[in-house]
C-alpha atoms as a PDB file:
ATOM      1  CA  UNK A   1      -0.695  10.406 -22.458  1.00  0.00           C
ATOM      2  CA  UNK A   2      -1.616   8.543 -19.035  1.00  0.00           C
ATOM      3  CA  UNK A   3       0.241   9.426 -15.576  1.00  0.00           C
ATOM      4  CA  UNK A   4       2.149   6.763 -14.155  1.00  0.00           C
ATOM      5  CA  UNK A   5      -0.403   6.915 -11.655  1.00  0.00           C
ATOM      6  CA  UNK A   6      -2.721   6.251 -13.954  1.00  0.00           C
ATOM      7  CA  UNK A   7      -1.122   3.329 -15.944  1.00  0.00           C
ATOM      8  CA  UNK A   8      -0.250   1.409 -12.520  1.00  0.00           C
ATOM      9  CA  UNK A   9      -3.551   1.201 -11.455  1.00  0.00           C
ATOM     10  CA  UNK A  10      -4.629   0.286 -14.695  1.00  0.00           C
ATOM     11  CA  UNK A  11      -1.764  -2.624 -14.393  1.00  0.00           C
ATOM     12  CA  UNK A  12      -3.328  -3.192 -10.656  1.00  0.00           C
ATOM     13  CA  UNK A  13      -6.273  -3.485 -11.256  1.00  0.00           C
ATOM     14  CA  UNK A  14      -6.205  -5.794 -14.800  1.00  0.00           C
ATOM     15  CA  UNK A  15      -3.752  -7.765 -12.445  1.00  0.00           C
ATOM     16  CA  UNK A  16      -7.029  -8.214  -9.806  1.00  0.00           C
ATOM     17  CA  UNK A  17      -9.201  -8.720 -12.912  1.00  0.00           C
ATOM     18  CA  UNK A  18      -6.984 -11.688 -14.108  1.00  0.00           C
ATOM     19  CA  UNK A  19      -6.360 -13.236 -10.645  1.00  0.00           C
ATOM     20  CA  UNK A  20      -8.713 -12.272  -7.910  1.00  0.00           C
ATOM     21  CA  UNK A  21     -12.823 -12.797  -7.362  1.00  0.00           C
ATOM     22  CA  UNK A  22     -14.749 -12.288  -4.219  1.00  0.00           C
ATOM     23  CA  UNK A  23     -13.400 -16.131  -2.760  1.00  0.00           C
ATOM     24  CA  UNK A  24      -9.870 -15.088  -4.109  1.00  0.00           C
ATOM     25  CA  UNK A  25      -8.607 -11.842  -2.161  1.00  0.00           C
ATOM     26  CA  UNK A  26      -5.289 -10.070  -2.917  1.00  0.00           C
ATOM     27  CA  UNK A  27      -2.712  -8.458  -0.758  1.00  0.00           C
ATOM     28  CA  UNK A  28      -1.024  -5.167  -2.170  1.00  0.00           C
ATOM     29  CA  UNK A  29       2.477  -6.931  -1.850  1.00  0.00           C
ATOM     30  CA  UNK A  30       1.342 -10.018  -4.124  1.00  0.00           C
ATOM     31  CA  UNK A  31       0.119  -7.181  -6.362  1.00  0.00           C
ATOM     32  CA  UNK A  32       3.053  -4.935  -5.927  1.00  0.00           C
ATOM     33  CA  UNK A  33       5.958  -7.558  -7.361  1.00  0.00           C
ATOM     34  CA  UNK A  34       4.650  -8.854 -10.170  1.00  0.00           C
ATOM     35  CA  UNK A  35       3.372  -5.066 -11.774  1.00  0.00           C
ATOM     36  CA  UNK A  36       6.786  -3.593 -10.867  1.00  0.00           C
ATOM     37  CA  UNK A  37       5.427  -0.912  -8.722  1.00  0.00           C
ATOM     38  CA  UNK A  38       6.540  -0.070  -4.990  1.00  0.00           C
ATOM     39  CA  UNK A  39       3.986  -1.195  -2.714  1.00  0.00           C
ATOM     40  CA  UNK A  40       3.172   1.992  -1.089  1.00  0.00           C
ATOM     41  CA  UNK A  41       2.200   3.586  -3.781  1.00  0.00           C
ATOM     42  CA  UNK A  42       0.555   0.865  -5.662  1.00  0.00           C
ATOM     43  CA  UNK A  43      -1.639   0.697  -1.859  1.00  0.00           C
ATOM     44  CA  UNK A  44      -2.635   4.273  -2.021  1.00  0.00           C
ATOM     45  CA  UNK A  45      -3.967   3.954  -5.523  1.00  0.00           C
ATOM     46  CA  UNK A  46      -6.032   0.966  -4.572  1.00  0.00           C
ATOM     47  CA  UNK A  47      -7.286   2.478  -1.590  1.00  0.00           C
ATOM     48  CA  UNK A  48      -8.352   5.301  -3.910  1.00  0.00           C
ATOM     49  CA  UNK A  49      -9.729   3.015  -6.301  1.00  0.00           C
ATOM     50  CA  UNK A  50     -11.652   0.954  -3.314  1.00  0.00           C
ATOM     51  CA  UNK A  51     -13.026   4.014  -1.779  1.00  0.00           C
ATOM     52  CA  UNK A  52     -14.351   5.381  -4.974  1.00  0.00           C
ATOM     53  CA  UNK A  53     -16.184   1.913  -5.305  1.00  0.00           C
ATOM     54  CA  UNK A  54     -14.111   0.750  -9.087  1.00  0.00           C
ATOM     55  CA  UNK A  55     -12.552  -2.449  -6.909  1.00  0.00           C
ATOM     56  CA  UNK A  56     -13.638  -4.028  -3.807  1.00  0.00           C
ATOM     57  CA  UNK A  57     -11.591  -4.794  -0.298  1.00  0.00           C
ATOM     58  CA  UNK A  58     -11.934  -6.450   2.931  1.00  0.00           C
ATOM     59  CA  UNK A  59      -9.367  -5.715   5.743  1.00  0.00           C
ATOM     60  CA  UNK A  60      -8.330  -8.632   8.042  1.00  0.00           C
ATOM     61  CA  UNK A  61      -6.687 -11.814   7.956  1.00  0.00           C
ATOM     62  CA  UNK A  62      -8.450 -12.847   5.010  1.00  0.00           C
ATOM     63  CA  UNK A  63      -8.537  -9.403   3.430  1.00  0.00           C
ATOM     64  CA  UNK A  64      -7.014  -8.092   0.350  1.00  0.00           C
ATOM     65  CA  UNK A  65      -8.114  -6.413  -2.819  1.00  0.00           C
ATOM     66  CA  UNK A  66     -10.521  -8.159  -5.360  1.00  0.00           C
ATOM     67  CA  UNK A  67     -12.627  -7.549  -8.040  1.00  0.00           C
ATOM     68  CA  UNK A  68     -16.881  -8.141  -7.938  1.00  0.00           C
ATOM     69  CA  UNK A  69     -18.492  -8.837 -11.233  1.00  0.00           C
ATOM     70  CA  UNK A  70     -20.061  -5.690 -10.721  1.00  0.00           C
ATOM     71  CA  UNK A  71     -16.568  -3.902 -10.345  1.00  0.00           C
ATOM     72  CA  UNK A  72     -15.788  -5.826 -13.541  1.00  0.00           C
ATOM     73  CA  UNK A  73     -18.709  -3.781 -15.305  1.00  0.00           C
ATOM     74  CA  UNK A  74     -16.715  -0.782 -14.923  1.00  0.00           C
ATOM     75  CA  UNK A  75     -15.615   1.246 -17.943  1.00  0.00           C
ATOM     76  CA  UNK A  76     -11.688   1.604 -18.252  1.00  0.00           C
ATOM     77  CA  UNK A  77     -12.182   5.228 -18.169  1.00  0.00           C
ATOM     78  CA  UNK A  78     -13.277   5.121 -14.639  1.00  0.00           C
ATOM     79  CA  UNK A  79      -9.737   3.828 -13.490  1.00  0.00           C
ATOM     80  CA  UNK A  80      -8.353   6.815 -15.334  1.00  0.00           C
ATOM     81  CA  UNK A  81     -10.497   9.425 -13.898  1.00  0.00           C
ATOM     82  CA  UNK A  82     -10.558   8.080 -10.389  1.00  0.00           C
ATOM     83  CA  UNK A  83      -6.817   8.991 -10.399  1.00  0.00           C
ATOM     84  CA  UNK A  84      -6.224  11.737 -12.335  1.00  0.00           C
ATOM     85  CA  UNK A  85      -9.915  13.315 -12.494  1.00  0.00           C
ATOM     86  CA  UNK A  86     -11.137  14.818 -15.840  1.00  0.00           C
ATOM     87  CA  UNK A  87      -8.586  17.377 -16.870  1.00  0.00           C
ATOM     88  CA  UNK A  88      -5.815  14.973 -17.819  1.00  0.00           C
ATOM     89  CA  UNK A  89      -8.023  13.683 -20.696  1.00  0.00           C
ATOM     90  CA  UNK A  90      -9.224  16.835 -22.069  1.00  0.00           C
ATOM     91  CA  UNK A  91      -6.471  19.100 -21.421  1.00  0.00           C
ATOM     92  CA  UNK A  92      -4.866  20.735 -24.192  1.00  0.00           C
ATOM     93  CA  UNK A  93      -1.740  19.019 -25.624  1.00  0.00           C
ATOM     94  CA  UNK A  94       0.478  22.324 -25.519  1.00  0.00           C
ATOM     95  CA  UNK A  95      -0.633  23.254 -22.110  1.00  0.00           C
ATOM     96  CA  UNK A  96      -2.412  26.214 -23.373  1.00  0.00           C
ATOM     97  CA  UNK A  97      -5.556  26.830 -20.766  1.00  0.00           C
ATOM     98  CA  UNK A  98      -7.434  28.825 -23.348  1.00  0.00           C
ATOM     99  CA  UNK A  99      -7.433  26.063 -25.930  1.00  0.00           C
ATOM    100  CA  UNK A 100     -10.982  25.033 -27.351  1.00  0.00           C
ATOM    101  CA  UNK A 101     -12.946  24.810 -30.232  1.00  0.00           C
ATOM    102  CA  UNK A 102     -13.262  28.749 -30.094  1.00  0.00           C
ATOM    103  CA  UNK A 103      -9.580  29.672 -29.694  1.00  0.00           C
ATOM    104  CA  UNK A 104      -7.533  26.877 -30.393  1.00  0.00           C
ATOM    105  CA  UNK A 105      -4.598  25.442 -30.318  1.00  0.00           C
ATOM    106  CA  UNK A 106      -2.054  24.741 -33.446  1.00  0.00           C
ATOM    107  CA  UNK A 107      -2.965  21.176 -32.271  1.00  0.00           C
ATOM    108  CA  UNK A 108      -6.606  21.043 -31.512  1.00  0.00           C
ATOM    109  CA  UNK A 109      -8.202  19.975 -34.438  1.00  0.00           C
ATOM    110  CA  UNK A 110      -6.060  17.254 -35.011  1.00  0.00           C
ATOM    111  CA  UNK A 111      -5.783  15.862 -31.600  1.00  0.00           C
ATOM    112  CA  UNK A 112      -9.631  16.879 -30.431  1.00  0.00           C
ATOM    113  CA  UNK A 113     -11.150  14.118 -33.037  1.00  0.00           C
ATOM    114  CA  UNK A 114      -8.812  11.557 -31.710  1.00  0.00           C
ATOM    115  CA  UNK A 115      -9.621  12.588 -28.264  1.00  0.00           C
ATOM    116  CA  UNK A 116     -13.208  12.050 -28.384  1.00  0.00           C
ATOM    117  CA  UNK A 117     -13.196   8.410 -30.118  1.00  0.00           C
ATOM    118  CA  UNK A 118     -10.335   7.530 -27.629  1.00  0.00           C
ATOM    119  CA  UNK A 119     -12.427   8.734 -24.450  1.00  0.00           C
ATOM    120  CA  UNK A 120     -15.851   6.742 -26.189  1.00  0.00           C
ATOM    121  CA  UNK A 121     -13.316   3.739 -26.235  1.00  0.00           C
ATOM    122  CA  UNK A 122     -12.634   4.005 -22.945  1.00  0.00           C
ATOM    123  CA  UNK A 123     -15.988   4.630 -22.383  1.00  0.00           C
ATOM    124  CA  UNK A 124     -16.881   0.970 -23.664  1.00  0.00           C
ATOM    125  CA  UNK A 125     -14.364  -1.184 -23.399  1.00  0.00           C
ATOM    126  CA  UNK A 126     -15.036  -2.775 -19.340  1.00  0.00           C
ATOM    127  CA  UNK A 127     -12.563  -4.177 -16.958  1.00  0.00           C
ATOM    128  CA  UNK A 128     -14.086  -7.137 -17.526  1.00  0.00           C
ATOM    129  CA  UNK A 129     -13.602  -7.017 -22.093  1.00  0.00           C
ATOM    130  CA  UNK A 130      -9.604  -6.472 -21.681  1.00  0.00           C
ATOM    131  CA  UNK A 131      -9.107  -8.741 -18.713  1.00  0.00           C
ATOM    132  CA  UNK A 132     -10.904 -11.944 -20.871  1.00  0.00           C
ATOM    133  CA  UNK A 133      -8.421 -10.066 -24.096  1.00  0.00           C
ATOM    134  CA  UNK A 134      -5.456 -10.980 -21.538  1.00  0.00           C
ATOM    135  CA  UNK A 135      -6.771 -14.674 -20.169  1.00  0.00           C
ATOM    136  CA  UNK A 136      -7.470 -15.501 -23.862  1.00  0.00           C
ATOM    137  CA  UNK A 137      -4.223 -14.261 -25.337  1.00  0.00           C
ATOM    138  CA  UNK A 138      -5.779 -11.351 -27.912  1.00  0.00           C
ATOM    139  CA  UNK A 139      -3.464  -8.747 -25.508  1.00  0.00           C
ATOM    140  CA  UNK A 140      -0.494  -8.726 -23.836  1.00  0.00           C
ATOM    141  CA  UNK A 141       0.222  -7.666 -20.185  1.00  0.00           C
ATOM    142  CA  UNK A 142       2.898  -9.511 -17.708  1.00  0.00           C
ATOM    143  CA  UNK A 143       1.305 -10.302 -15.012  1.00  0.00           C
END
């Protein structure tokens, strides 16, 4: 359902949620290894990420990627669309372009309910709720 775009910033940034803070910055190669993602493109989704205001950076020798407790009040769903914008999430599971709840798919009623709690979901659940699910052992993520 999610890009691989989309699910290695997600790893990213729970990785900065777990391990960084404004006194604790991260470089993209610390990041990079441990999340199994190339470090180029793991840097051009955080840039994305850190222009679009979901984490925080500071260049120089001190510099790295980190996350503010305001950046921890983000939504999960903000990660998602920062990368892959809207469409991904409410696209139509066969590809058709004309799919809604006027024409729609063999799929869409079954997958459009499902759709809308999972988007809520994402809607609610914060950075901050899944990286304290990680620290406290309620989910799983090798980091």
């Amino acid at each position: 359902m999610f890009t691989n775009s989309v699910k290695y910033a997600l790893k990213a940034v729970l990785f900065l949620a777990v391990h960084s803070g404004e006194d604790r910055k991260i470089m993209v190669k610390d990041i990079a290894e441990p999340i199994n993602v190339p470090k180029a493109y793991i840097a051009k989704l955080l840039q994305e990420l850190s222009k679009q205001e979901i984490i925080s950076s500071t260049r120089g020798v001190k510099g790295g990627f980190y996350l503010t407790e305001s950046n921890l009040k983000q939504p999960v769903l903000n990660v998602i669309y920062a990368i892959d914008g809207t469409y991904r999430m409410n696209s139509c599971l066969l590809s058709l372009e004309s799919c809604n709840e006027y024409k729609p798919c063999p799929l869409h009623h079954i997958v459009s309910p499902m759709r809308s709690k999972l988007i809520e979901s994402l809607k609610e659940k914060t950075l901050e709720d899944l990286s304290i699910e990680i620290q406290s052992g309620l989910s799983y993520l090798p980091l």
